[in-house]
N, C-alpha and C. Protein backbone atom coordinates (compact mmCIF):
# COMPACT_ATOMS: atom_id res chain seq x y z
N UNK A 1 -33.53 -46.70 -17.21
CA UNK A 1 -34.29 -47.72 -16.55
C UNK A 1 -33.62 -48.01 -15.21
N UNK A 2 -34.57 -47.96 -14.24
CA UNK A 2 -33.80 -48.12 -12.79
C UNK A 2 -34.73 -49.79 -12.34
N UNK A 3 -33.20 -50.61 -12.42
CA UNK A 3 -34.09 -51.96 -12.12
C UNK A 3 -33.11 -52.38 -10.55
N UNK A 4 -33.83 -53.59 -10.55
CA UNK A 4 -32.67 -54.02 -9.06
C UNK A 4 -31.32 -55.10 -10.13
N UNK A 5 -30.20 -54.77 -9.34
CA UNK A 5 -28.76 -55.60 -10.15
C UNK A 5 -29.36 -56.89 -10.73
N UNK A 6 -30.21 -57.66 -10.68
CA UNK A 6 -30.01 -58.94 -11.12
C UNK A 6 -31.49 -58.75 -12.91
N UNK A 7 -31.92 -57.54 -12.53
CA UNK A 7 -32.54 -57.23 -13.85
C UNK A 7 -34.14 -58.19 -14.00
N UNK A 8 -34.64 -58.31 -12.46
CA UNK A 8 -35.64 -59.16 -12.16
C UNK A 8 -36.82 -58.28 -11.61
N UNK A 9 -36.21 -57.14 -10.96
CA UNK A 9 -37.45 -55.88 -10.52
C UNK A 9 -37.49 -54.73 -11.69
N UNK A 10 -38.09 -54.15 -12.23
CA UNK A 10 -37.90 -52.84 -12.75
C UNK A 10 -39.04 -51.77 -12.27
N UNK A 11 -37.99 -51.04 -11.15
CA UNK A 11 -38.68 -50.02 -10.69
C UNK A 11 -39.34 -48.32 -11.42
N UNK A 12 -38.74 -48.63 -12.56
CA UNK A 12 -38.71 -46.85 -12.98
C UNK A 12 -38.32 -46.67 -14.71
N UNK A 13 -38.70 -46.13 -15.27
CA UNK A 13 -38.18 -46.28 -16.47
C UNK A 13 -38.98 -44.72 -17.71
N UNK A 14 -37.88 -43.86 -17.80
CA UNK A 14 -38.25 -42.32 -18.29
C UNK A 14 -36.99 -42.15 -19.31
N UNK A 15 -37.28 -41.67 -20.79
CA UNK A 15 -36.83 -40.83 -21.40
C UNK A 15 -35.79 -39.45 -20.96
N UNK A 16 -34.77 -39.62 -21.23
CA UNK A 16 -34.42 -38.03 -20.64
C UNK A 16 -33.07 -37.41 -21.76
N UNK A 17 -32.88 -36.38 -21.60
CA UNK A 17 -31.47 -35.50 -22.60
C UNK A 17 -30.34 -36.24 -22.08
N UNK A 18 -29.86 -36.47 -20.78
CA UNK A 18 -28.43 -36.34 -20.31
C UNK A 18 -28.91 -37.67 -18.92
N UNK A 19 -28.31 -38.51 -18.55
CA UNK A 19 -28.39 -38.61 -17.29
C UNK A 19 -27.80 -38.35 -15.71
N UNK A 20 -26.60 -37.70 -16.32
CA UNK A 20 -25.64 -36.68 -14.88
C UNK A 20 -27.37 -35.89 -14.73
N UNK A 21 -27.76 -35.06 -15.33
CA UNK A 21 -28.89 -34.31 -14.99
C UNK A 21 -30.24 -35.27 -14.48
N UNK A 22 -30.72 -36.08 -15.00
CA UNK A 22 -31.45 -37.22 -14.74
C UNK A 22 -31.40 -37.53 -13.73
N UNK A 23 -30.88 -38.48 -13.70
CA UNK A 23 -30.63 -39.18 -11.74
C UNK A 23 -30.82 -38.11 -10.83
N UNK A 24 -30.17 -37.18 -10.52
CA UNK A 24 -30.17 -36.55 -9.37
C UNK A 24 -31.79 -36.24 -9.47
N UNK A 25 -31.56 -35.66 -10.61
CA UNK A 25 -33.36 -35.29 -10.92
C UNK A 25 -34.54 -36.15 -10.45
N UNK A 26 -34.50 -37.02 -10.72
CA UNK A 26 -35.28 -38.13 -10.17
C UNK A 26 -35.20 -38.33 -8.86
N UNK A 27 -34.29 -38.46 -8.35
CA UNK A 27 -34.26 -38.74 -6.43
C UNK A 27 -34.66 -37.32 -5.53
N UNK A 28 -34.35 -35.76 -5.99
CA UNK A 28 -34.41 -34.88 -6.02
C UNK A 28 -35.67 -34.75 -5.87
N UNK A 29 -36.52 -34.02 -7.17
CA UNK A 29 -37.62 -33.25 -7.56
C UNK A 29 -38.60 -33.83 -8.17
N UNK A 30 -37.63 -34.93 -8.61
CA UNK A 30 -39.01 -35.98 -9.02
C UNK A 30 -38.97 -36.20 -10.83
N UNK A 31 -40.06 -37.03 -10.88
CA UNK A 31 -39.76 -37.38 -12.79
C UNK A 31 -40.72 -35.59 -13.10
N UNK A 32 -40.54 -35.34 -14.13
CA UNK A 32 -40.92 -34.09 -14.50
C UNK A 32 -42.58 -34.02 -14.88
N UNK A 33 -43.14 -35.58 -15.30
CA UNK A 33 -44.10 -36.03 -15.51
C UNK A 33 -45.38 -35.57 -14.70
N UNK A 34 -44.94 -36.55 -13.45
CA UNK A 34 -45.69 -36.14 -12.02
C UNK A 34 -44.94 -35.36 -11.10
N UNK A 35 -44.42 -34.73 -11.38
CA UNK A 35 -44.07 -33.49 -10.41
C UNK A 35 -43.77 -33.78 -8.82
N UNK A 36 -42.86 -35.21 -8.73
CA UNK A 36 -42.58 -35.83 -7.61
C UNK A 36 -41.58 -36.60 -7.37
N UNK A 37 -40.67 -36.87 -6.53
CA UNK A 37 -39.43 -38.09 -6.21
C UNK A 37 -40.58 -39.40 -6.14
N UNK A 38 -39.01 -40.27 -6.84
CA UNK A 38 -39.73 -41.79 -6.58
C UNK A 38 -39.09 -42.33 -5.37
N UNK A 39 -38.50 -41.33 -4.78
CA UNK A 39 -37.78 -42.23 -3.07
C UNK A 39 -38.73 -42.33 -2.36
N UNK A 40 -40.05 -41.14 -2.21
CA UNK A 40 -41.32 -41.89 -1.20
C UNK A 40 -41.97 -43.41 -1.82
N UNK A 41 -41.92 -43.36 -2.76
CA UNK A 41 -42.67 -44.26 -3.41
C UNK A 41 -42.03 -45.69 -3.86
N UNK A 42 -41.15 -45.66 -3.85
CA UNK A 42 -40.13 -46.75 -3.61
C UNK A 42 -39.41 -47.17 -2.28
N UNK A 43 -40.07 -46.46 -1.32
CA UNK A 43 -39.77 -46.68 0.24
C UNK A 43 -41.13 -47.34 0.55
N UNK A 44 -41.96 -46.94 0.17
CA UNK A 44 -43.63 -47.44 0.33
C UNK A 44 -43.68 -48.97 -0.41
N UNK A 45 -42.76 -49.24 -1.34
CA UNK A 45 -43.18 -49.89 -2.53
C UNK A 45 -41.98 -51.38 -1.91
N UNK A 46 -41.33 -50.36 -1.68
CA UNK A 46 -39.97 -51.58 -0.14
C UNK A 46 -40.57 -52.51 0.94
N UNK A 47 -41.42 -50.93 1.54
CA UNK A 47 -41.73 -51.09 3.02
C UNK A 47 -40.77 -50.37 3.96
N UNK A 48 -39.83 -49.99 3.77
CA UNK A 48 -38.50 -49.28 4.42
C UNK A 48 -38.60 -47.64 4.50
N UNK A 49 -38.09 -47.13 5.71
CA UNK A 49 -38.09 -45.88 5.66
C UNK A 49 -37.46 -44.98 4.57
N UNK A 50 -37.94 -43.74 4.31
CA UNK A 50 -37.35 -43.13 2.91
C UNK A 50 -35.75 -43.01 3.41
N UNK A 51 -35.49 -42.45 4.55
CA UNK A 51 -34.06 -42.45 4.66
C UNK A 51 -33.31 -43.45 4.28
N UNK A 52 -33.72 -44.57 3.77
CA UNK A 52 -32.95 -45.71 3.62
C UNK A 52 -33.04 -45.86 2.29
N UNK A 53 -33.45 -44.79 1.57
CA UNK A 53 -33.89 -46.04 0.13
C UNK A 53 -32.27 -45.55 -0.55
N UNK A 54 -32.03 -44.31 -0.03
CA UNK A 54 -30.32 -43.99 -1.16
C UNK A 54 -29.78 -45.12 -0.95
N UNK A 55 -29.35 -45.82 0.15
CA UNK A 55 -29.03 -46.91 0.89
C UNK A 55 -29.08 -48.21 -0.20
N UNK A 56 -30.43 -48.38 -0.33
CA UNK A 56 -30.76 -49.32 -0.85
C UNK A 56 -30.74 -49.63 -2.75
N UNK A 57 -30.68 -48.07 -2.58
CA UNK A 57 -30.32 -48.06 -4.61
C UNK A 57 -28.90 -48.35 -4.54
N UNK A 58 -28.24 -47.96 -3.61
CA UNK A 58 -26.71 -48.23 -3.84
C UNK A 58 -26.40 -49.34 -3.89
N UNK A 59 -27.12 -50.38 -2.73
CA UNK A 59 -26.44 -51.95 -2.07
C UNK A 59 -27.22 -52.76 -3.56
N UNK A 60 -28.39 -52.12 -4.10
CA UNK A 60 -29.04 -53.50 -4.76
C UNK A 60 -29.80 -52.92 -6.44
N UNK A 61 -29.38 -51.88 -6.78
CA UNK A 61 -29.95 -51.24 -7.87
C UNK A 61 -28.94 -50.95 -9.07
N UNK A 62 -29.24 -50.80 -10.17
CA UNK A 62 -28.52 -50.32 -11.05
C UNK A 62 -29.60 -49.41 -12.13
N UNK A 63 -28.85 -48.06 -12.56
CA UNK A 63 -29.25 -47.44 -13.53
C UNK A 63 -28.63 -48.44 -14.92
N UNK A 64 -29.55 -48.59 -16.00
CA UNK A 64 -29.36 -48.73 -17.26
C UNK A 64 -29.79 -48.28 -18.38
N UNK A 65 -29.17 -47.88 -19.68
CA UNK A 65 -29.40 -46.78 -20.11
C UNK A 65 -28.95 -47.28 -21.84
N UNK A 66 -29.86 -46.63 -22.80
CA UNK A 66 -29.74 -46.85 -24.24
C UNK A 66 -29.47 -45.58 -24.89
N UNK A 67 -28.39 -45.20 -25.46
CA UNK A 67 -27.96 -43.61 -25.98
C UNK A 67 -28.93 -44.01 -27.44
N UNK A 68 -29.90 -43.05 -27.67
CA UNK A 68 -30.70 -43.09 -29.01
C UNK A 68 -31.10 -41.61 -29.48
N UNK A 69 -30.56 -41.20 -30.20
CA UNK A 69 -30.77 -39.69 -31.04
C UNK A 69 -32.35 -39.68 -31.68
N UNK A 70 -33.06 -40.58 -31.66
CA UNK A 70 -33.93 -39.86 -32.00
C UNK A 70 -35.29 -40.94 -31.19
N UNK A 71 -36.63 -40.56 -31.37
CA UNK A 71 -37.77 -41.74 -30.17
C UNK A 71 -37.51 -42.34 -28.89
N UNK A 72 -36.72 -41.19 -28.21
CA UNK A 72 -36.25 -41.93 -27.03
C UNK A 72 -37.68 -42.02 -26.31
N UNK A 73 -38.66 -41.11 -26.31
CA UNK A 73 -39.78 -41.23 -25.28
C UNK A 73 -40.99 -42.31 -25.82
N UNK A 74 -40.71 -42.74 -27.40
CA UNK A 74 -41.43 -43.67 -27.82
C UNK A 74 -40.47 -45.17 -27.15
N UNK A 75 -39.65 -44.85 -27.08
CA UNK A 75 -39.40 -46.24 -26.43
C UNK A 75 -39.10 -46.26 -25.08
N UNK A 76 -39.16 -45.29 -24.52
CA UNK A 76 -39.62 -45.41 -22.91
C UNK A 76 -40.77 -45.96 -22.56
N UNK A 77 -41.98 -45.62 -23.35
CA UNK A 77 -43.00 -45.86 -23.51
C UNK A 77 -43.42 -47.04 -23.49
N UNK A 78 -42.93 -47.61 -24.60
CA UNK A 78 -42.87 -49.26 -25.17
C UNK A 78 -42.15 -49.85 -23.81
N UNK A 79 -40.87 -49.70 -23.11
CA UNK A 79 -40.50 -50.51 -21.93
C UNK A 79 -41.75 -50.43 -21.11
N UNK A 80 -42.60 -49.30 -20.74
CA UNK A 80 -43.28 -48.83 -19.40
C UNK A 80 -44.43 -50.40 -20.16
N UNK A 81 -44.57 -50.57 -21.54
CA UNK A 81 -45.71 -51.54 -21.28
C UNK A 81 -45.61 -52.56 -21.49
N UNK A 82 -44.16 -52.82 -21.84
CA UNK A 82 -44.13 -54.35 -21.93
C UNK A 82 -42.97 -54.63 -20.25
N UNK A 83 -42.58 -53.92 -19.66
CA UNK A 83 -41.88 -54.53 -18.57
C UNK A 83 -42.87 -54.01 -17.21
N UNK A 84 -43.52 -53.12 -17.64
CA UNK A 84 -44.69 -52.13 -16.17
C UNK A 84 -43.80 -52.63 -15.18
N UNK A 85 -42.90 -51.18 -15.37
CA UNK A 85 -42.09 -51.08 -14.19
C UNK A 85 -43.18 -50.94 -12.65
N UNK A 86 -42.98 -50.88 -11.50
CA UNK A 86 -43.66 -50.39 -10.08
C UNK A 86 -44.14 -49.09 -10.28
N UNK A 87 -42.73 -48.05 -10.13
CA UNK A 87 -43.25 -46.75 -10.14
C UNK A 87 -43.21 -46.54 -11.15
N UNK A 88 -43.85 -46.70 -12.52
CA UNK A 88 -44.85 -45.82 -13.47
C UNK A 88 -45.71 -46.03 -13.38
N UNK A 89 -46.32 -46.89 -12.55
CA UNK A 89 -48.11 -47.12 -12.39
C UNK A 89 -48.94 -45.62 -11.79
């Protein structure tokens, strides 16, 4: 779950194996879902140029994360509809 530090925005929120692989993945190439980065879309979703958004995950964001062996994408799921992050719309 990628929210802002105070746990009041939640921008993003995906199931994944590992997150060393994850994150980059996500800022990179995009969620695997839609076949896209959420840095345009969270620069749009700012108002701020994309060059700025690494910027801005650093100064005001935090990754958070639940280790679960088994329904991890059933409860990705369940966050996407009870918190409707921005970018999973």
């Amino acid at each position: 779950m990628l929210t802002d530090s105070d746990l009041t925005t939640y921008y993003y929120v995906e199931a994944c194996q590992t997150l060393r692989v994850a994150i980059p993945h996500l800022m990179r190439s995009g969620a695997a879902r839609r076949g896209e980065s959420i840095r345009p879309q969270l620069a749009d979703h700012l108002g701020i140029p994309e060059s700025r958004v690494a910027k801005y995950l650093s100064d005001h964001c935090v990754v958070r994360w639940l280790q679960m062996d088994d329904d991890a994408a059933h409860f990705a799921h369940f966050l996407i509809a009870v918190l409707h992050p921005t970018l999973n719309e």
